[in-house]
Protein backbone atom coordinates (compact mmCIF):
# COMPACT_ATOMS: atom_id res chain seq x y z
CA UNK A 1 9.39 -29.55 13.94
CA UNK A 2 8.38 -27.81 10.66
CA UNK A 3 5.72 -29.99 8.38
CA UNK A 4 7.91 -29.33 5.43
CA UNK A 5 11.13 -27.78 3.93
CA UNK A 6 11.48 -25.63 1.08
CA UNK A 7 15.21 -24.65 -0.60
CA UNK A 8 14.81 -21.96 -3.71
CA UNK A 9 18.00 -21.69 -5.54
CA UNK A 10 18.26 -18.34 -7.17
CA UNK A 11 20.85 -16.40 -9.49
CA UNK A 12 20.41 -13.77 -6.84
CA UNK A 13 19.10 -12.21 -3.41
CA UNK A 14 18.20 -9.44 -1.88
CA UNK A 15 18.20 -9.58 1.33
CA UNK A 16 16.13 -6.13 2.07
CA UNK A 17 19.21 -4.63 4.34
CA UNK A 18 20.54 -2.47 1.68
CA UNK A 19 23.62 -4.67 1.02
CA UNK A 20 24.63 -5.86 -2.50
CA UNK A 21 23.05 -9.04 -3.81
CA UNK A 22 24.54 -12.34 -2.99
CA UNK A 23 25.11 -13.83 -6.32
CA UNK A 24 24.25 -17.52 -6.73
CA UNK A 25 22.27 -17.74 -3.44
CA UNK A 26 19.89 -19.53 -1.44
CA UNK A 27 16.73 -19.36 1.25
CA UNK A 28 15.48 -21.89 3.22
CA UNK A 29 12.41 -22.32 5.06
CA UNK A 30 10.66 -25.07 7.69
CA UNK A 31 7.30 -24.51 8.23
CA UNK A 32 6.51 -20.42 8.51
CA UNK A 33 9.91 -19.13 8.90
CA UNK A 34 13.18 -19.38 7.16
CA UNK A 35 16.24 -21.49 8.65
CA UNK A 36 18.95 -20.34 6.22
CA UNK A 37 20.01 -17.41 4.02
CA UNK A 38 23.12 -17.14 2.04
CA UNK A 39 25.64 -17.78 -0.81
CA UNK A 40 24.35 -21.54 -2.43
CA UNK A 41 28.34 -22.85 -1.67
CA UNK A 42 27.47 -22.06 1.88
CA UNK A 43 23.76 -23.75 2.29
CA UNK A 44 23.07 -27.31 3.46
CA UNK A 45 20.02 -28.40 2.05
CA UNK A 46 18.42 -30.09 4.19
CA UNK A 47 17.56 -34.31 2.79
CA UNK A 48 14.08 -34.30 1.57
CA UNK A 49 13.72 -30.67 0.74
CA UNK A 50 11.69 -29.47 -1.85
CA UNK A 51 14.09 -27.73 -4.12
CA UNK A 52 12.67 -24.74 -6.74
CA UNK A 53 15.38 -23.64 -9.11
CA UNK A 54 14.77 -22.08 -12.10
CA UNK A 55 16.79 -19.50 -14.12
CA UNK A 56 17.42 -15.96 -13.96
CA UNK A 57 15.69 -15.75 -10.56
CA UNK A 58 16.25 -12.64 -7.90
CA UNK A 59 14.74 -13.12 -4.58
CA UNK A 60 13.49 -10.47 -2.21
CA UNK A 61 11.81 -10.17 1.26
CA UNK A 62 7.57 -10.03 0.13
CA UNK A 63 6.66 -6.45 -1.20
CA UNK A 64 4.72 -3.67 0.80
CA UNK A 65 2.34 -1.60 -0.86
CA UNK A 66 1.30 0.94 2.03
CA UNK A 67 -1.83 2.47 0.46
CA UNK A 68 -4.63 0.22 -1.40
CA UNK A 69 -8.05 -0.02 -1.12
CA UNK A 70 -8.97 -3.45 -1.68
CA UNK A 71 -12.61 -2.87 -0.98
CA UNK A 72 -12.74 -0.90 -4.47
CA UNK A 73 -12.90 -2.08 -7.83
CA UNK A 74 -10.20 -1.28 -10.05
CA UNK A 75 -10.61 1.97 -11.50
CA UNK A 76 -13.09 4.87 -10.82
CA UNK A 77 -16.55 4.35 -12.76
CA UNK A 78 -19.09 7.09 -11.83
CA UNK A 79 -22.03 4.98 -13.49
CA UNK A 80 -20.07 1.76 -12.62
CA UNK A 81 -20.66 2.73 -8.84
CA UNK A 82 -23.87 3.78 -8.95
CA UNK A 83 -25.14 0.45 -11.00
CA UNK A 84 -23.15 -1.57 -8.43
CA UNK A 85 -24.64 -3.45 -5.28
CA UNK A 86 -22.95 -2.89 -2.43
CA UNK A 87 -22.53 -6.71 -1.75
CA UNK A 88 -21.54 -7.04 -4.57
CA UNK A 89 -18.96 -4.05 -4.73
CA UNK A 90 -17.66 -5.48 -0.95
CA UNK A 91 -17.19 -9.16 -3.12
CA UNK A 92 -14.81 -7.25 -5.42
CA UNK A 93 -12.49 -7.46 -2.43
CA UNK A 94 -11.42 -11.15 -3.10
CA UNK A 95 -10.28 -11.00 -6.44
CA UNK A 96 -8.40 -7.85 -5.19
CA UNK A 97 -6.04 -9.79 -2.35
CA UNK A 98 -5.50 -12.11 -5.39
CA UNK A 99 -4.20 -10.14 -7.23
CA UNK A 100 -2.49 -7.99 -4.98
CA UNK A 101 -0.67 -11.25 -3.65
CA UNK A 102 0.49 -12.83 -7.14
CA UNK A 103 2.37 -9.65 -8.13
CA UNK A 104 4.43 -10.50 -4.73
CA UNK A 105 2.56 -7.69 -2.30
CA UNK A 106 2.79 -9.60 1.05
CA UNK A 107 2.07 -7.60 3.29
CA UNK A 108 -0.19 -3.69 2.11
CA UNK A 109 -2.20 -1.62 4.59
CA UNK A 110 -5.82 -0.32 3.30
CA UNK A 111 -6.15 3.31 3.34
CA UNK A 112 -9.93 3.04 3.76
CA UNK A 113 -13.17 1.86 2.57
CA UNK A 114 -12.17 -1.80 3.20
CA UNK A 115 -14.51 -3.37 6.58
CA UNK A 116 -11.81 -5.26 8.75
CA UNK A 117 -13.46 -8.31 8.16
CA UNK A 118 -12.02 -8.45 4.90
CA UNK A 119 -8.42 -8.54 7.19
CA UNK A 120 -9.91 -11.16 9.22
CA UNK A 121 -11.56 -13.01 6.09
CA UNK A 122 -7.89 -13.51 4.85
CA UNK A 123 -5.99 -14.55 8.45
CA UNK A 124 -8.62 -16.87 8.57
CA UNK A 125 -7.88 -18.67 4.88
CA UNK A 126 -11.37 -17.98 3.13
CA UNK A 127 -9.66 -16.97 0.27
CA UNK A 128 -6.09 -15.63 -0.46
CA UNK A 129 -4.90 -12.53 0.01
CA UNK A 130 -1.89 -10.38 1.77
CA UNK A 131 -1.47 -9.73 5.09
CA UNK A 132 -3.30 -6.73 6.55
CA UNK A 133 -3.72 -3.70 8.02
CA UNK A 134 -6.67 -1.18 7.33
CA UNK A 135 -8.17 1.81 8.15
CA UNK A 136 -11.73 1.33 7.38
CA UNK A 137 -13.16 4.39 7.03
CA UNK A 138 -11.65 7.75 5.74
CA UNK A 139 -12.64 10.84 8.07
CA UNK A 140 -12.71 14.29 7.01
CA UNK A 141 -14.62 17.39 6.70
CA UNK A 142 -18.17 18.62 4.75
CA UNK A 143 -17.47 19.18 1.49
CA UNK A 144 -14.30 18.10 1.84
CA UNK A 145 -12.18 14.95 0.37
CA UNK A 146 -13.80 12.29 2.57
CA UNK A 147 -17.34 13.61 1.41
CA UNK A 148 -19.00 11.00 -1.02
CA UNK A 149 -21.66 14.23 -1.94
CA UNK A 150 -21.98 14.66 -5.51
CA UNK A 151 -23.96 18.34 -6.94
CA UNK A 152 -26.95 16.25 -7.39
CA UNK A 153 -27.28 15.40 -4.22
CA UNK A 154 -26.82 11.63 -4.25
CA UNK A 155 -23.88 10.23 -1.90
CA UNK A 156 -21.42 8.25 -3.87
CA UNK A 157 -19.72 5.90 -1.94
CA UNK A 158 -16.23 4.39 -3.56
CA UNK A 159 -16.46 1.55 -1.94
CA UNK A 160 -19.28 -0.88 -0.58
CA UNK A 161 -19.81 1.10 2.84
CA UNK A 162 -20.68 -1.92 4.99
CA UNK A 163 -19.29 -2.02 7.75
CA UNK A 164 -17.39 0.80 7.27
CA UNK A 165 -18.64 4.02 9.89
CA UNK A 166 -19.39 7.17 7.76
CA UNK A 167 -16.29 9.76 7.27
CA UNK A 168 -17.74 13.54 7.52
CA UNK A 169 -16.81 15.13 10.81
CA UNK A 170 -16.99 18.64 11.48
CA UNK A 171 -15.39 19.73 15.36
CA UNK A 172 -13.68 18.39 17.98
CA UNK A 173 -16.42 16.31 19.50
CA UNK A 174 -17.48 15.32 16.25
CA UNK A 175 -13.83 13.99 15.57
CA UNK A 176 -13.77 12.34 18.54
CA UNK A 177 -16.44 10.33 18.58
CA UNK A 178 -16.17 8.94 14.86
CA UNK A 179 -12.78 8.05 15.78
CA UNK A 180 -13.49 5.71 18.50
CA UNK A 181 -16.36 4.38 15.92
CA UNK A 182 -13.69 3.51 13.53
CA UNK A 183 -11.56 2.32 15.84
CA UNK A 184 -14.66 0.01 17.45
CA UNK A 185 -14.60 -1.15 13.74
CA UNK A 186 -11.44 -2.87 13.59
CA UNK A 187 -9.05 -0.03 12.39
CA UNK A 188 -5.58 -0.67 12.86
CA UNK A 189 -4.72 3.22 11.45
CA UNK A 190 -7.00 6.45 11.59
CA UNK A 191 -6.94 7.81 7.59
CA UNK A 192 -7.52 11.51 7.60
CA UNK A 193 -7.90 14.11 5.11
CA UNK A 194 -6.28 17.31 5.88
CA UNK A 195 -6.22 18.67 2.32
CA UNK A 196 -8.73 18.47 -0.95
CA UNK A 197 -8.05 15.90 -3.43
CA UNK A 198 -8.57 14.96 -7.25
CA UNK A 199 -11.63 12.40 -7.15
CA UNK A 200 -13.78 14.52 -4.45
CA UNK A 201 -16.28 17.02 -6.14
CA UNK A 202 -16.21 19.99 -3.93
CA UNK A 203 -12.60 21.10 -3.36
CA UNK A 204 -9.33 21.31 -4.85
CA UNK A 205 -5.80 19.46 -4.01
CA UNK A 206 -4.19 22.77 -2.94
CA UNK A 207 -6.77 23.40 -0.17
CA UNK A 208 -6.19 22.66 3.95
CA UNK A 209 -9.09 20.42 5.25
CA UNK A 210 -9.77 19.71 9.35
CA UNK A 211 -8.21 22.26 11.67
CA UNK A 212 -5.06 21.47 13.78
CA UNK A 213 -7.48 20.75 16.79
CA UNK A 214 -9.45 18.24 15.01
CA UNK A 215 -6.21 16.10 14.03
CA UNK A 216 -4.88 16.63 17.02
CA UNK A 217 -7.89 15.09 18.21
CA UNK A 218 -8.17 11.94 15.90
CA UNK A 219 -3.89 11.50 17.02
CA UNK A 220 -4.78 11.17 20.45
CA UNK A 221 -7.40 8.56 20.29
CA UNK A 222 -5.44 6.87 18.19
CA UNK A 223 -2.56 6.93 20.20
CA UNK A 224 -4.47 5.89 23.50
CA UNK A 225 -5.60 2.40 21.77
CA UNK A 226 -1.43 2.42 20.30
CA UNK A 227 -3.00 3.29 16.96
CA UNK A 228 -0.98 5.40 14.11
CA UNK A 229 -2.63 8.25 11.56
CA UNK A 230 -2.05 8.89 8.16
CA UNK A 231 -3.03 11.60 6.27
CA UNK A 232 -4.14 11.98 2.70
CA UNK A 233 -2.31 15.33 2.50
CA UNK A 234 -1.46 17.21 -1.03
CA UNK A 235 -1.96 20.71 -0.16
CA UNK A 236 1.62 22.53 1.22
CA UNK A 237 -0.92 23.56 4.14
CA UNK A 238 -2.50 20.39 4.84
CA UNK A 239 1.05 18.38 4.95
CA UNK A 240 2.05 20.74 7.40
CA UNK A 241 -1.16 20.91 10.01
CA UNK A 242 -0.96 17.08 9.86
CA UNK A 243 2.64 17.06 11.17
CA UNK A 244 1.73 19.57 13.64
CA UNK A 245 -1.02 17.45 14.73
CA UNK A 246 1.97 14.42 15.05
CA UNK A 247 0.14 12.39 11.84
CA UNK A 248 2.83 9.66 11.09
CA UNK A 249 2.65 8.91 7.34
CA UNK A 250 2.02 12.02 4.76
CA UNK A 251 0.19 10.19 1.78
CA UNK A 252 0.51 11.91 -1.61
CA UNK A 253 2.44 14.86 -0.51
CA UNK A 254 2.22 16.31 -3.81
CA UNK A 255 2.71 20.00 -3.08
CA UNK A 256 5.68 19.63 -0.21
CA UNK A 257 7.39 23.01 0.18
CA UNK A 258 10.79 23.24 1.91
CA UNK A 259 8.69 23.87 5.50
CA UNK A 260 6.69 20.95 5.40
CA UNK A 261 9.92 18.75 4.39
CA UNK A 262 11.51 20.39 7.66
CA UNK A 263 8.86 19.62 9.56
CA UNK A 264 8.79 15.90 8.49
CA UNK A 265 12.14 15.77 9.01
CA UNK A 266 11.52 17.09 12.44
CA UNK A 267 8.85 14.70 13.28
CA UNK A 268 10.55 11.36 11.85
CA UNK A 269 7.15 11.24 9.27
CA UNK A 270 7.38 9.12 6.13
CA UNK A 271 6.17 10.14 2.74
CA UNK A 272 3.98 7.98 1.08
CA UNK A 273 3.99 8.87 -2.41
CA UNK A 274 1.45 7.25 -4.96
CA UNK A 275 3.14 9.20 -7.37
CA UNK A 276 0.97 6.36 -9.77
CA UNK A 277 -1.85 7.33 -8.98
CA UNK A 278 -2.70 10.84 -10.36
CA UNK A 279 -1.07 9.23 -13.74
CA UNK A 280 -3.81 5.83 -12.98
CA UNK A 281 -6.53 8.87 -12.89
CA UNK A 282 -5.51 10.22 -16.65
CA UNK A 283 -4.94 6.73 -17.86
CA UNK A 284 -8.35 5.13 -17.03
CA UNK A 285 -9.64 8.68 -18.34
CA UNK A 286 -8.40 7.86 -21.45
CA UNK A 287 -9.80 4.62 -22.08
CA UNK A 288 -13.32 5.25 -20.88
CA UNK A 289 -14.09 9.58 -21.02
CA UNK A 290 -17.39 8.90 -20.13
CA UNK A 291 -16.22 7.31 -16.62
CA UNK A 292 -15.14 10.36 -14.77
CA UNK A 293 -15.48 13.86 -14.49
CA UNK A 294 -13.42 15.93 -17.03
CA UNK A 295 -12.97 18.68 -14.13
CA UNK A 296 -11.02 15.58 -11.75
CA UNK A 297 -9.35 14.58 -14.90
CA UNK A 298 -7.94 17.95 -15.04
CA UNK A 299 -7.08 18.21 -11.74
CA UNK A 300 -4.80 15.20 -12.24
CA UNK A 301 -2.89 16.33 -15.27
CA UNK A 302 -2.17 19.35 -13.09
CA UNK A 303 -0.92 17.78 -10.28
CA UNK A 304 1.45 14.65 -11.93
CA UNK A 305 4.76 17.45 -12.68
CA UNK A 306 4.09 19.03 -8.93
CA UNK A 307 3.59 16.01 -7.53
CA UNK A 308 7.06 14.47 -9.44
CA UNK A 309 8.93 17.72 -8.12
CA UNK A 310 7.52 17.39 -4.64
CA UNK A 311 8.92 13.56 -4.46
CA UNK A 312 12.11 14.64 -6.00
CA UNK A 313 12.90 17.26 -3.17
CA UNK A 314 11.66 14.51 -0.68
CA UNK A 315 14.43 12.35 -1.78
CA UNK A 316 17.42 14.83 -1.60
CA UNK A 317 16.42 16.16 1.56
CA UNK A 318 16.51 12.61 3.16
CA UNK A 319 13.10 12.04 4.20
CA UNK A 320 11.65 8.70 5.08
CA UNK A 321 9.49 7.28 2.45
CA UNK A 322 7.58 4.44 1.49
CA UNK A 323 6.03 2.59 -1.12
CA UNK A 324 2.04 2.77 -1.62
CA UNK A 325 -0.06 2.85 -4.67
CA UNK A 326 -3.24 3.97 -4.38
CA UNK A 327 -4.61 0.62 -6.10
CA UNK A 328 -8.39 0.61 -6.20
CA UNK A 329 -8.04 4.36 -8.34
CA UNK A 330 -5.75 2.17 -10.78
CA UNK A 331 -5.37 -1.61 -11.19
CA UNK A 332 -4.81 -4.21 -8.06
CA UNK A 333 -2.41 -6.40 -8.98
CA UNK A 334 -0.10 -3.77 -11.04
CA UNK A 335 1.49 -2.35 -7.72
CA UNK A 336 5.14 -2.32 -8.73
CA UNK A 337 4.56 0.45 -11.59
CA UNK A 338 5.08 2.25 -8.25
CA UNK A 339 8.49 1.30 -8.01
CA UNK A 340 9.52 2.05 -11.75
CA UNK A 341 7.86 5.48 -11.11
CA UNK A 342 9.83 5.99 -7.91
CA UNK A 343 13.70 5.16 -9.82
CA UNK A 344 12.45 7.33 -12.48
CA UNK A 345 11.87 10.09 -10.31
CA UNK A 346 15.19 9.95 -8.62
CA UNK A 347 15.79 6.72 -6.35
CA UNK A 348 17.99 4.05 -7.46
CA UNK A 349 16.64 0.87 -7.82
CA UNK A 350 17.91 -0.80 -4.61
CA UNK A 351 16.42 2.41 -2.86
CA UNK A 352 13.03 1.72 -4.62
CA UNK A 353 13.36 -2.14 -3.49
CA UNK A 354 14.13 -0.74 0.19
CA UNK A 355 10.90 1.78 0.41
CA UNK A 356 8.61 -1.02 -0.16
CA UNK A 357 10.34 -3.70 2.08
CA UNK A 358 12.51 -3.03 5.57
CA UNK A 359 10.93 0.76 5.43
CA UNK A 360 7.59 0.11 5.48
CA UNK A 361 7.88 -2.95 7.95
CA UNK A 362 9.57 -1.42 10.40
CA UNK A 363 6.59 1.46 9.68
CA UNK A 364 4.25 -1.41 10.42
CA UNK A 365 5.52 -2.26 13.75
CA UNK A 366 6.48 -5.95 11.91
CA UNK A 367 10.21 -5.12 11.42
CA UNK A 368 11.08 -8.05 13.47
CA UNK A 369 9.36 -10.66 11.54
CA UNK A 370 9.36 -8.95 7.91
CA UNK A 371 10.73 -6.65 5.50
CA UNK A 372 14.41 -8.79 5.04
CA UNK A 373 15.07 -12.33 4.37
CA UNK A 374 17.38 -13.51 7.78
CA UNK A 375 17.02 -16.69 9.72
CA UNK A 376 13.60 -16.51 11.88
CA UNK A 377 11.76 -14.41 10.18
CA UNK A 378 8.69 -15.02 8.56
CA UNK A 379 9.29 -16.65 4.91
CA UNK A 380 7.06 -14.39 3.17
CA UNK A 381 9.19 -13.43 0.31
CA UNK A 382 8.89 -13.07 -3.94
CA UNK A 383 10.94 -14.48 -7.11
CA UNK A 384 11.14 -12.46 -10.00
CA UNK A 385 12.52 -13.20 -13.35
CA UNK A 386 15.68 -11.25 -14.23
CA UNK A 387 17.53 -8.81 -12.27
CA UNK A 388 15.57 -5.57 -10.76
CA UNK A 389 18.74 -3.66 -10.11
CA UNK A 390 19.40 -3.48 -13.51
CA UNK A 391 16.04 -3.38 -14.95
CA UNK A 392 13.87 -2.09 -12.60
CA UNK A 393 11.17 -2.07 -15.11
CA UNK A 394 10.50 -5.51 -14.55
CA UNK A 395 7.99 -5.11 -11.61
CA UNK A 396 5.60 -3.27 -13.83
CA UNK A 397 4.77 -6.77 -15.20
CA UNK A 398 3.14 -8.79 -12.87
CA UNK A 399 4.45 -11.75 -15.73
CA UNK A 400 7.72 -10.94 -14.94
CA UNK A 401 6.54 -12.37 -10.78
CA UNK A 402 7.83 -16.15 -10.31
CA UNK A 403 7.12 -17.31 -7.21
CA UNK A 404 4.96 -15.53 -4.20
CA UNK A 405 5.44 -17.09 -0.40
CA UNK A 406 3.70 -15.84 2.57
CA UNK A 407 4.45 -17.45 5.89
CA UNK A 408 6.17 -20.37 4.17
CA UNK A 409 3.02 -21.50 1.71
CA UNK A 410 3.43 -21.05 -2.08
CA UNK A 411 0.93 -19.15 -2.67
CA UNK A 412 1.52 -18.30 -6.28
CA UNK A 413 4.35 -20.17 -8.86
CA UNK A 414 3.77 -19.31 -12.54
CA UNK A 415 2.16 -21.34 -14.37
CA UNK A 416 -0.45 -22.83 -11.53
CA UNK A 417 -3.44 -21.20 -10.51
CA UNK A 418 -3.61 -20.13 -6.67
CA UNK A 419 -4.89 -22.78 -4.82
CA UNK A 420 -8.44 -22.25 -3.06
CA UNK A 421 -9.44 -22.91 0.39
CA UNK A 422 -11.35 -26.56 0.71
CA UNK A 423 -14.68 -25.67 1.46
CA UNK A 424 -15.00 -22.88 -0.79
C-alpha cells in the first residue's frame, strides 16, 4: 500500500504521447507511481487524498534536458575558474540539481565533467536534484575540444576535475584504455569529441577531431559494458565519422549537410541540438567582456545562423531529436529557453514538448517508467501556469513552473522553498 495519495486537478494534460490535451483533467499518484490519468468527470479520487488545484494549470510527464553539466558553474569565467577551488567548484553541483529540478527537469544526463558521485549523492537524498545519468569525463584529442590547454600553458579545467579521469587521448590504445577508466568511474555514456568547438582554444567548430578507428574504439567498449556514446559533433566531417563509428546521439550538429542527415537517418541517431547554447556564449559575453575570449565569442556569433539552418533541415528531413541545453555554458535552472528556441526554429510546440519527454526517455532506456503520464509509471511529472501549446514561451520562465514531482514527492510548489534532507 502507498504511504500517501496525491490528486492534482488541472485545466489541462499532456500526456507526452503526442495526443491532444485532455481538457479539465486529472493525475493521481500512491506512493512513487501514478494510479490514474484522465478527464476529471472520469477520476475517483480516492477519500483522504491530498488534492492540489489551482488555476490555469497544464500538466506534463517531468522534462528531459539531455546535455548539462551540473559539475560547472553557470556561465564560463576564465578568471572565475582559475580563482576557484576545485572543492569548491565540485560544491557548485548542488545548487545546480536545484535548480535544474524546480524549473521541472526530472530526469537530464551530464555530458561531462560531473564525478558520478554527484548521481549517487542525489539517489541517495543528500540534497535534491534530478535523476541522472553522466558521462564524467569528456575524451578527445591534443589540441583538440576536450583539451583544457590554454597558450600559456596552464590547463584549465571547466569543471572541478575530481574524480573525473583526464580526457586527451591520442590512438587506439590510448582510446581504449581511458575508456574503460571512465567507465571504472561510474559513466553511464562515453562523451566524445569528434569535431572542434567554440570554448576550446586550439581549434575551430568546422574541424574533424579522433579518427574513425578511435571512435570506433570508444563504441565498442562502451557497448561491451551496454554503454551508449555521444558525440559533441559540429563539424559536417565530425557528425559524419561519429555515425560511422555507430555514436548514438550527435550533440550540437551545427554544420549537418544533407550526407550526415542521411547517415543519421540510416543509423536511427538523434540530434541533440543546444541550439541555446552558442546564443548563452554571446549573451554572458555581453554582460561580462572581460570573462571570455573575444576570438570564442566570435566563433559563436558565427555559428548561431548555421547552427539554426542545420536544426531546421534536421526537422524536415525527419530525424530523431532531443532536447539538451548545454547548461553549465548558460544558466542551470533556465533549461526550457531550449524549447522556445526549438518552436522558433521550426517545431510546433507539442513537438518541442515531445523532444524533451517520451523521445529522450525512450533514448534513456527509461521509456517504460518515464517520459508520459499513464497508470504505473513513475509520477515524476511538472505543472506549469498557462497553456504551453499556445504560448510556448512560458518555459523560458522558470516563474511560470508550479509544481515539480519526482517519484511521487513534491519536490518544488511555488511559493515554498525545497525541502532539505534531515541531517543536512
Amino acid at each position: 500500500m502507498a504511504d500517501y495519495t496525491v490528486a492534482l486537478v488541472a485545466d489541462r494534460l499532456i500526456d507526452g504521447s503526442g495526443r491532444d490535451p485532455i481538457e479539465a483533467a486529472a493525475v493521481i499518484w500512491e506512493g512513487e507511481r501514478i494510479s490514474a490519468v484522465g478527464p476529471r468527470a472520469e477520476i475517483r479520487i480516492p477519500a483522504g487524498a491530498e488534492v492540489i488545484e489551482e488555476d490555469d494549470l497544464t500538466v506534463l510527464p517531468g522534462l528531459m534536458d539531455l546535455h548539462v553539466h551540473l559539475g560547472m558553474q553557470a556561465g564560463v569565467n576564465f578568471p572565475r575558474i582559475l580563482m576557484t577551488p576545485r572543492a569548491l567548484a565540485l560544491l557548485y553541483a548542488v545548487p545546480n540539481c536545484a535548480a535544474t529540478l524546480r524549473a521541472g527537469f526530472t530526469t537530464v544526463r551530464d555530458a561531462g565533467l560531473t564525478p558520478a558521485g554527484v548521481k549517487l549523492a542525489v539517489e541517495r537524498g543528500l540534497f535534491p536534484g534530478p535523476r541522472l545519468q553522466v558521462a564524467v569525463s569528456i575524451l578527445g584529442q591534443t589540441g583538440g575540444h576536450a583539451d583544457p590547454f590554454m597558450p600559456c600553458g596552464v590547463g584549465l579545467d571547466f569543471g572541478s576535475g575530481l574524480d573525473v579521469p583526464a580526457g586527451v587521448v591520442d590512438g587506439v590504445d590510448d582510446m581504449r584504455r581511458r575508456v574503460r577508466e571512465v567507465l571504472r568511474s561510474g559513466a553511464d555514456w562515453i562523451k566524445l569529441c569528434t569535431s572542434g568547438g567554440v570554448l576550446s582554444a586550439s581549434d575551430t567548430p568546422d574541424a574533424a577531431q579522433l579518427t574513425v578507428e578511435e571512435i570506433a574504439t570508444a563504441v565498442y567498449e562502451a557497448q561491451a559494458q551496454d554503454k551508449g556514446c555521444m558525440a559533441h559533433a559540429m563539424s559536417a566531417q565530425g557528425i559524419k565519422n561519429a555515425l560511422r563509428a555507430g555514436v548514438r546521439t550527435i550533440e550540437h550538429g551545427c554544420f549537418l549537410d544533407e550526407e550526415g542527415i542521411a547517415l543519421m537517418r540510416q543509423r536511427g541517431a538523434t540530434l541533440v541540438p543546444t541550439l541555446v547554447a552558442p546564443v548563452d556564449v554571446i549573451r554572458n559575453a555581453a554582460k561580462d567582456p572581460a570573462s571570455i575570449p573575444e576570438s570564442m565569442v566570435q566563433k559563436a556569433r558565427d555559428t548561431v545562423e548555421r547552427h539554426a539552418a542545420s536544426f531546421r533541415a534536421a526537422l524536415e528531413a525527419g530525424v530523431e531529436i532531443a532536447m539538451g541545453t548545454d547548461s553549465g555554458v548558460g544558466d542551470h535552472g533556465r533549461n526550457g529557453q531550449e524549447l522556445v528556441l526549438m518552436a522558433e526554429r521550426g517545431m510546433t510546440p507539442m513537438q518541442a514538448i515531445l523532444a524533451s519527454t517520451r523521445t529522450p526517455a525512450r533514448l534513456l532506456g527509461l521509456g517504460d517508467r518515464l517520459g508520459t503520464l499513464e497508470a504505473g509509471k513513475l509520477a515524476d511529472l511538472v505543472a506549469v501556469r498557462g497553456d504551453p501549446l499556445a504560448e510556448i514561451g512560458l518555459f523560458s520562465d522558470p516563474g511560470r513552473v508550479q509544481l515539480v514531482v519526482k517519484g511521487g514527492a513534491i519536490v518544488h510548489q511555488a511559493g515554498r522553498p525545497l525541502l532539505v534532507p534531515a541531517g543536512l
